[in-house]
N, C-alpha and C. Protein backbone atom coordinates (compact mmCIF):
# COMPACT_ATOMS: atom_id res chain seq x y z
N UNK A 1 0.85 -1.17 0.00
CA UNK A 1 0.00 0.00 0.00
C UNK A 1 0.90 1.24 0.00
N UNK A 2 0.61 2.17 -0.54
CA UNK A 2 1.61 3.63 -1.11
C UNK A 2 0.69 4.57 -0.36
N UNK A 3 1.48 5.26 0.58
CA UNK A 3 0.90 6.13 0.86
C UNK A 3 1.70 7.54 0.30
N UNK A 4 0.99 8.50 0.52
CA UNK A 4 1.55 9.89 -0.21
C UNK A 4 2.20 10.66 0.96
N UNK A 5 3.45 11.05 0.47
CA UNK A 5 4.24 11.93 1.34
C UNK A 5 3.07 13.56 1.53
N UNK A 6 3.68 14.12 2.76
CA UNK A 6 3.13 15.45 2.46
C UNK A 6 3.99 16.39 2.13
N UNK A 7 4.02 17.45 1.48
CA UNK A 7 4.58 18.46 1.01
C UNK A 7 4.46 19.28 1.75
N UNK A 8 5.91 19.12 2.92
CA UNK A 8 6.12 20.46 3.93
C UNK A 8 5.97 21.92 2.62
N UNK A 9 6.68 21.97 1.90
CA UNK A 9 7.09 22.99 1.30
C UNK A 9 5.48 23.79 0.82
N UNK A 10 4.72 23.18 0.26
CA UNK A 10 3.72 23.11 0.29
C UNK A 10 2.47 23.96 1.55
N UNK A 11 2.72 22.95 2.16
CA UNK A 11 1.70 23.51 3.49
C UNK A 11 2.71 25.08 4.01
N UNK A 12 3.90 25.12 3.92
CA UNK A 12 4.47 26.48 4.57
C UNK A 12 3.81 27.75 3.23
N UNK A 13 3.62 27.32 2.70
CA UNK A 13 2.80 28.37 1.65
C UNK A 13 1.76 28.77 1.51
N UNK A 14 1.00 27.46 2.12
CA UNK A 14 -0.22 27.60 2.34
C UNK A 14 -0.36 28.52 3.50
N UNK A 15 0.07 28.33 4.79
CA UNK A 15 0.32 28.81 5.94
C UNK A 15 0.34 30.68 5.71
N UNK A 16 1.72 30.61 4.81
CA UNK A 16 2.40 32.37 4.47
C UNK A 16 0.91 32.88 3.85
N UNK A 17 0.47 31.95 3.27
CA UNK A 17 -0.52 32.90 1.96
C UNK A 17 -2.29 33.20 2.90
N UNK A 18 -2.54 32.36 3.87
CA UNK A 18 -3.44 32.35 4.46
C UNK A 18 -3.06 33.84 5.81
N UNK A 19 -2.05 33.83 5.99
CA UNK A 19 -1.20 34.67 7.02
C UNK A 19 -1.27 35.87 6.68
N UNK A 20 -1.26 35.99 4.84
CA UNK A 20 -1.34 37.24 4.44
C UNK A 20 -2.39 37.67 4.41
N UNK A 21 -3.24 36.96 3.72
CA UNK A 21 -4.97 37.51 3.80
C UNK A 21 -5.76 37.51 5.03
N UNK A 22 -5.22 37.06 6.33
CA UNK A 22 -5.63 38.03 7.52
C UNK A 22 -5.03 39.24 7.55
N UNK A 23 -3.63 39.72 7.25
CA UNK A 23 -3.17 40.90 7.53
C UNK A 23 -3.89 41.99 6.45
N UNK A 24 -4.38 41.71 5.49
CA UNK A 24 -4.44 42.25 4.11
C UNK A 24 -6.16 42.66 5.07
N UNK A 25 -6.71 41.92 5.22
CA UNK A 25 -8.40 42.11 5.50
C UNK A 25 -8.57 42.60 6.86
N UNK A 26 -7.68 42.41 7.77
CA UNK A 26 -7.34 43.38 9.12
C UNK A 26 -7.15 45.27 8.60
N UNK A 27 -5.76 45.16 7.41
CA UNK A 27 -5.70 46.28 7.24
C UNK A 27 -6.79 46.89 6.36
N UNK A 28 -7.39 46.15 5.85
CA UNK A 28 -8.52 47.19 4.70
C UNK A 28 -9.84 46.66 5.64
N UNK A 29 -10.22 46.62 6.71
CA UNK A 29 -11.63 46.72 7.13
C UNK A 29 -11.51 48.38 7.95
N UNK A 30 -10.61 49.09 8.93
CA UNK A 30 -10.65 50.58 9.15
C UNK A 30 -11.35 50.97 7.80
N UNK A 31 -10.95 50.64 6.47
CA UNK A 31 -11.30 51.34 4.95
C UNK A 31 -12.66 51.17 4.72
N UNK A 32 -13.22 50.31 4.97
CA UNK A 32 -14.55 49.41 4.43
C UNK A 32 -15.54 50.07 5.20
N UNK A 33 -15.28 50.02 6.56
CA UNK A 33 -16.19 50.71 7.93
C UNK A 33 -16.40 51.99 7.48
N UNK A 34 -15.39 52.61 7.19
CA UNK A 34 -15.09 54.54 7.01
C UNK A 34 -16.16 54.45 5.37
N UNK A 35 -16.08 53.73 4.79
CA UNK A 35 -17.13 53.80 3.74
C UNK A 35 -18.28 53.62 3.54
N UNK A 36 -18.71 52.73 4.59
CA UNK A 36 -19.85 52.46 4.84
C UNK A 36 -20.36 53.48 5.64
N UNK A 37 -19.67 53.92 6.91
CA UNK A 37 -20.31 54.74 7.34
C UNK A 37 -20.82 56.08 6.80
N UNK A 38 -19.74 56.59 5.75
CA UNK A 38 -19.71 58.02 5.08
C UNK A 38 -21.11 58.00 3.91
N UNK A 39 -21.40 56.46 3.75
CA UNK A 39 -22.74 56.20 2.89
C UNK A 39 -24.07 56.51 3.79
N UNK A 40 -23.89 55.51 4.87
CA UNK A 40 -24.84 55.56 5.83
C UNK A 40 -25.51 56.96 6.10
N UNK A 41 -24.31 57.72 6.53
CA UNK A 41 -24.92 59.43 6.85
C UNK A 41 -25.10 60.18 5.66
N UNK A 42 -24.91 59.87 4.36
CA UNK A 42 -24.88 61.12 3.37
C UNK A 42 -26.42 60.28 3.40
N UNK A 43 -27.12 58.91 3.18
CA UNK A 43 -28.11 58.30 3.35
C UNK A 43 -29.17 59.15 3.81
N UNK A 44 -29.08 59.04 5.44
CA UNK A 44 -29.76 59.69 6.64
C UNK A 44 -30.10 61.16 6.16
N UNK A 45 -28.73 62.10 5.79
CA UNK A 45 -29.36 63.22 5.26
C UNK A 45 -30.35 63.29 4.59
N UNK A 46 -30.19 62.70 3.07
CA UNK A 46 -30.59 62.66 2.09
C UNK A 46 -32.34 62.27 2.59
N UNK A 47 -32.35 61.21 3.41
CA UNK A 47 -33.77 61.37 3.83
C UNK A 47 -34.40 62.48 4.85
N UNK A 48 -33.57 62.51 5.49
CA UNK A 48 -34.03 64.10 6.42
C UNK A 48 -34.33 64.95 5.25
N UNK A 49 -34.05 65.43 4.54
CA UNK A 49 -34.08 66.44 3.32
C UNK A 49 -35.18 66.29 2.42
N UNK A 50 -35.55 64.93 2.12
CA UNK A 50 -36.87 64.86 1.38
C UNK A 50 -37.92 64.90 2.27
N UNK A 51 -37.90 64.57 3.86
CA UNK A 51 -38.78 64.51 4.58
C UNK A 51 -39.36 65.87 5.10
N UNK A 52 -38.50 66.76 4.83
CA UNK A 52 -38.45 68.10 4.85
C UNK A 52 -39.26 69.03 3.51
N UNK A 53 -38.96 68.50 3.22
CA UNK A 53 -39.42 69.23 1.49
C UNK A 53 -40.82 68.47 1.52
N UNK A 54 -40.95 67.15 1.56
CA UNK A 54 -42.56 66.51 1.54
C UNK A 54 -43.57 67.07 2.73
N UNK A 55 -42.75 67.29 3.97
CA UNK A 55 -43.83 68.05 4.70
C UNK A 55 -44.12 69.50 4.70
N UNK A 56 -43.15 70.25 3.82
CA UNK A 56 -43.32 71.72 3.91
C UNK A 56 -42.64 72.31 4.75
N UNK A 57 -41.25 71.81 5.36
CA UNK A 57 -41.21 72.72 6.64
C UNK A 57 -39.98 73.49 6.25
């Protein structure tokens, strides 16, 4: 029966490359939040403003 070696070299890449895309998605969520939020409130205005104009005030 043959069993299959594992490929240290392999899994350490896997490891580096998985290692990176936490650091990568750590550093771009501050970015993601700050965008969402800057949507959220131009949002909120934007309805304060028609709610304003539809009631006359």
């Amino acid at each position: 029966m043959a069993t299959k070696s594992r490929n240290s070299n392999a899994f350490l890449w896997s490891v580096l490359a998985l290692f990176l895309a936490v650091i990568s998605l750590t550093y771009c969520v501050s970015f993601i939040l700050d965008l969402v939020n800057i949507s959220f409130e131009r949002t909120t205005r934007t309805f304060a403003q028609l709610t304003r104009w539809m009631g006359g005030a």
